[in-house]
C-alpha atoms as a PDB file:
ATOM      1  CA  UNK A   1      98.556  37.053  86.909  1.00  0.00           C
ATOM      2  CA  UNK A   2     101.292  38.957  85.935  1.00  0.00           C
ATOM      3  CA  UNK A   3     103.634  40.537  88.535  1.00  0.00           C
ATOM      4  CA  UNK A   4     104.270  44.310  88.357  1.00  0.00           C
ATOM      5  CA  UNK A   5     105.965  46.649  90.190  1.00  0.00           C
ATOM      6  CA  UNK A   6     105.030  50.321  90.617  1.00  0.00           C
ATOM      7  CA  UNK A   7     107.782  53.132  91.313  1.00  0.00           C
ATOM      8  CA  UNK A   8     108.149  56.638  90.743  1.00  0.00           C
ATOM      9  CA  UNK A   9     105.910  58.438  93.180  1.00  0.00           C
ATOM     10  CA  UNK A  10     106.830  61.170  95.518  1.00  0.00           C
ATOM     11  CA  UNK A  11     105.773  64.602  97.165  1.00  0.00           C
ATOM     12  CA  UNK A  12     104.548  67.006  95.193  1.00  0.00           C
ATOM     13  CA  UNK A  13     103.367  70.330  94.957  1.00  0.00           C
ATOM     14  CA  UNK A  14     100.081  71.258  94.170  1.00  0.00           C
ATOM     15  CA  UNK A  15     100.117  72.487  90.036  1.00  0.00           C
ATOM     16  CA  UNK A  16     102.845  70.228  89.715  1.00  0.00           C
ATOM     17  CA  UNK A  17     103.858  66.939  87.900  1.00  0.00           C
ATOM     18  CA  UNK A  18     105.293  63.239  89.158  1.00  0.00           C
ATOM     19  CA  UNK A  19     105.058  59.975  86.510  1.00  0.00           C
ATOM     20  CA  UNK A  20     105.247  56.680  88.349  1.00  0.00           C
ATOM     21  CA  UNK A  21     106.239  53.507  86.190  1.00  0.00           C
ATOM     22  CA  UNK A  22     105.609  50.131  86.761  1.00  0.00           C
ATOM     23  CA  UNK A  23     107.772  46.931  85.143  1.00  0.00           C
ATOM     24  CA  UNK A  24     106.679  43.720  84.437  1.00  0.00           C
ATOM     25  CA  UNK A  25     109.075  39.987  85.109  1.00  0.00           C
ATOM     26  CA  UNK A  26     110.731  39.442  82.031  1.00  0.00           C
ATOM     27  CA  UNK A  27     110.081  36.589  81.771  1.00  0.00           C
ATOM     28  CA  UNK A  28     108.535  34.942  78.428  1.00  0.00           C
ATOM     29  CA  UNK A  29     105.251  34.172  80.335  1.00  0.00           C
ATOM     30  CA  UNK A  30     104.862  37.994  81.573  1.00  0.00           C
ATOM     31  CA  UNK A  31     105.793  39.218  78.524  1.00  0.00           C
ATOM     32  CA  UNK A  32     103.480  37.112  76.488  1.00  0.00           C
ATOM     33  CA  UNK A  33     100.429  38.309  79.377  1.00  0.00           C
ATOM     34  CA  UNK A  34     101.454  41.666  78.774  1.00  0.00           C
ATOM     35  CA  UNK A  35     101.378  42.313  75.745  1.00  0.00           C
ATOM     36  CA  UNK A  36      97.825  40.899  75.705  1.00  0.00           C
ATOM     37  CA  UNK A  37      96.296  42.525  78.368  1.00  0.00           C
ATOM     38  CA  UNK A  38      94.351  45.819  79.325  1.00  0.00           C
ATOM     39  CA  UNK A  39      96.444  47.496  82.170  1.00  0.00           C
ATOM     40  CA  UNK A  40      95.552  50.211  84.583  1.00  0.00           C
ATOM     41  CA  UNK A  41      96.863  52.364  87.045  1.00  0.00           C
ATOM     42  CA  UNK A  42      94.112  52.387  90.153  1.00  0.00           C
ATOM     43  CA  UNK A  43      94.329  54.621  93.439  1.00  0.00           C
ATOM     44  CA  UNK A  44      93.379  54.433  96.897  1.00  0.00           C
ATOM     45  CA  UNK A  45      93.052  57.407  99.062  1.00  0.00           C
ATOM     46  CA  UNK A  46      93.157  56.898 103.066  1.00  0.00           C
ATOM     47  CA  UNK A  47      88.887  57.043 103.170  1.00  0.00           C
ATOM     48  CA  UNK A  48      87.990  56.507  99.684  1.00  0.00           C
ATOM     49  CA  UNK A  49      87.582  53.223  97.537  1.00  0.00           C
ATOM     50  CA  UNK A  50      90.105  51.888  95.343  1.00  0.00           C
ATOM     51  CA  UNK A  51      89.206  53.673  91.947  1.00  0.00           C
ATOM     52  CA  UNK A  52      90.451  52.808  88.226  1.00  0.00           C
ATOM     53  CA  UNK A  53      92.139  56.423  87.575  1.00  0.00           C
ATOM     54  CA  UNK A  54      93.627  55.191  83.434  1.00  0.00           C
ATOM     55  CA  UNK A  55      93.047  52.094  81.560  1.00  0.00           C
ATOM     56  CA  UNK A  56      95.220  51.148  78.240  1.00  0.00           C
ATOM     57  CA  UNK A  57      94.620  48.144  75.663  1.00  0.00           C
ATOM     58  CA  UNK A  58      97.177  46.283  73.810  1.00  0.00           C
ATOM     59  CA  UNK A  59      96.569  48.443  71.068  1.00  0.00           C
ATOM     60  CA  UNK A  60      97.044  51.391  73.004  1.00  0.00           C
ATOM     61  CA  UNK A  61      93.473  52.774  73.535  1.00  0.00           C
ATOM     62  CA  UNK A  62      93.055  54.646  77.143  1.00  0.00           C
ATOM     63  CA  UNK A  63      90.581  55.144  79.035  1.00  0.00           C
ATOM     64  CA  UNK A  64      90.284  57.689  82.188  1.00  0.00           C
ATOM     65  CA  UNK A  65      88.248  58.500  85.167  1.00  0.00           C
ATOM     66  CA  UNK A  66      86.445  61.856  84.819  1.00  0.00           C
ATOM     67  CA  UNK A  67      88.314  63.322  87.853  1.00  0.00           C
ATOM     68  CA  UNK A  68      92.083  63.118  85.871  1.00  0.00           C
ATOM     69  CA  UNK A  69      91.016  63.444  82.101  1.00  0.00           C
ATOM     70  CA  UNK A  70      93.257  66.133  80.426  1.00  0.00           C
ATOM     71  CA  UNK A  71      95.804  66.206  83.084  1.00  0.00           C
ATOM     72  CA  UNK A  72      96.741  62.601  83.477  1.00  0.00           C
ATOM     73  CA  UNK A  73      98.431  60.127  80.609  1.00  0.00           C
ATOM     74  CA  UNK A  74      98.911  56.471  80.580  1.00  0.00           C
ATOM     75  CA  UNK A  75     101.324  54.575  78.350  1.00  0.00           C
ATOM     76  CA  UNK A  76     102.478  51.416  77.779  1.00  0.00           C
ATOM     77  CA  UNK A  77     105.919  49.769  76.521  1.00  0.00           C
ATOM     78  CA  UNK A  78     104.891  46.258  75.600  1.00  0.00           C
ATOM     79  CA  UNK A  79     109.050  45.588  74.394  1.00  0.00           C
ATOM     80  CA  UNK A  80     109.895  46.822  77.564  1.00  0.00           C
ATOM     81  CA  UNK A  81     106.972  45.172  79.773  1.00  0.00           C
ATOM     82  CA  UNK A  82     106.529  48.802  81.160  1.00  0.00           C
ATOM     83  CA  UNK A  83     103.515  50.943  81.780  1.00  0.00           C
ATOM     84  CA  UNK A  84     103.738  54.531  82.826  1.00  0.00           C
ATOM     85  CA  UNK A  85     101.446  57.443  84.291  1.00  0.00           C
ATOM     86  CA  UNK A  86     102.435  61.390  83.451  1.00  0.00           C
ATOM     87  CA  UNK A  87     100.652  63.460  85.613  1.00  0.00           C
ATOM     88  CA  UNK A  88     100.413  67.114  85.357  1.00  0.00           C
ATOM     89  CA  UNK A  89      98.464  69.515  87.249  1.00  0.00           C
ATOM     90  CA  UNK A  90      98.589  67.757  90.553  1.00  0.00           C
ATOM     91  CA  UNK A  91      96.092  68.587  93.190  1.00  0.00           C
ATOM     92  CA  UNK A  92      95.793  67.821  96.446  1.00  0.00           C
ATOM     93  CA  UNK A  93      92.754  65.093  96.108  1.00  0.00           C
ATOM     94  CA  UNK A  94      95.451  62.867  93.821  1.00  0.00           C
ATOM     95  CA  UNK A  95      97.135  62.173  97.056  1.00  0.00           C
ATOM     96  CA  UNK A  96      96.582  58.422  97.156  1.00  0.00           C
ATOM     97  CA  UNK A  97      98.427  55.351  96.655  1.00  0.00           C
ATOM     98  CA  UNK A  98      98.789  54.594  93.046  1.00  0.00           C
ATOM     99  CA  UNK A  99      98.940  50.769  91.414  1.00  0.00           C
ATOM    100  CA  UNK A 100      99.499  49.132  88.120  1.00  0.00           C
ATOM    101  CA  UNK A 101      97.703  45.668  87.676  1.00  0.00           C
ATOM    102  CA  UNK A 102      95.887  44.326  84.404  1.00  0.00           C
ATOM    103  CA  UNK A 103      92.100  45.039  83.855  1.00  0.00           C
ATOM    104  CA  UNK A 104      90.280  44.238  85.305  1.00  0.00           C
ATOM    105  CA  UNK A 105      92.114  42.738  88.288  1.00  0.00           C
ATOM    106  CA  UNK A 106      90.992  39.850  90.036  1.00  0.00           C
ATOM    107  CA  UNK A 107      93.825  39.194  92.319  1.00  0.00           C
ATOM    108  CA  UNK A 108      93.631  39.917  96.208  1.00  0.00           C
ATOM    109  CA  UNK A 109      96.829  40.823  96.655  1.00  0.00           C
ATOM    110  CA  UNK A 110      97.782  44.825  95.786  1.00  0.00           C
ATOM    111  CA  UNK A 111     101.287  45.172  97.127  1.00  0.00           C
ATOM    112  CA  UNK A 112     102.569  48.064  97.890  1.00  0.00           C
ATOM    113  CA  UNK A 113     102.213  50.416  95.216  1.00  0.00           C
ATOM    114  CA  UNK A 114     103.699  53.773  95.223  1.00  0.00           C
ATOM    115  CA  UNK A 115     102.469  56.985  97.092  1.00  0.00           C
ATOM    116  CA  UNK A 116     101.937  60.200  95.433  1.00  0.00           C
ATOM    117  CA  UNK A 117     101.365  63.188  97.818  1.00  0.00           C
ATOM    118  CA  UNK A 118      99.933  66.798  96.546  1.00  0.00           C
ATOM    119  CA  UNK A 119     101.131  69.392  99.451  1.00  0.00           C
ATOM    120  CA  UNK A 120     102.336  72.692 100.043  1.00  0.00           C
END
């Protein structure tokens, strides 16, 4: 599996926008596994499941969950072994924890991620 780390979230207010990241090892393994592989962010609210929010192939295809379509945008950076997220129109049900891992993920591990919050 490649490693990658997630950054960029924050509080938020409702209506408005935040755009985590997440970077790969450079490495020539992770950058070879990169560039080959579907990536997604996922989410995980305090009482829901972990959900697949926006999926992107190697080619750049995307996929998203019914709940973000039109407001969120995934985007990938295979030189760069980055992936992002823009997301506009916040609302208060995006508050989750947000990760980046490949597609599907089999790993057990999740880290940390990185927390978006949608408050007034």
């Amino acid at each position: 599996q490649v490693q990658l780390v997630e950054s960029g979230g924050g509080l938020v207010h409702p209506g408005g926008s935040q755009s985590p990241s997440c970077a790969a090892s450079r490495n020539i393994f992770a950058i070879t596994v990169f560039s080959i592989k579907d990536l997604g962010w996922y989410r995980q609210a305090p009482v829901n499941q972990r959900e697949l929010v926006a999926a992107i192939s190697p080619d750049g295809s995307t996929n998203y969950t019914d709940s973000v379509k039109g407001r969120f945008t995934i985007s990938r950076d295979n030189a760069r072994t980055m992936v992002y997220l823009q997301m506009n129109n916040l609302k208060p049900e995006d508050t989750a924890v947000y990760y980046c891992k490949t597609v599907p993920y089999t790993g057990r591990y999740w880290g940390q991620g990185t927390q978006v919050t949608v408050s007034s």
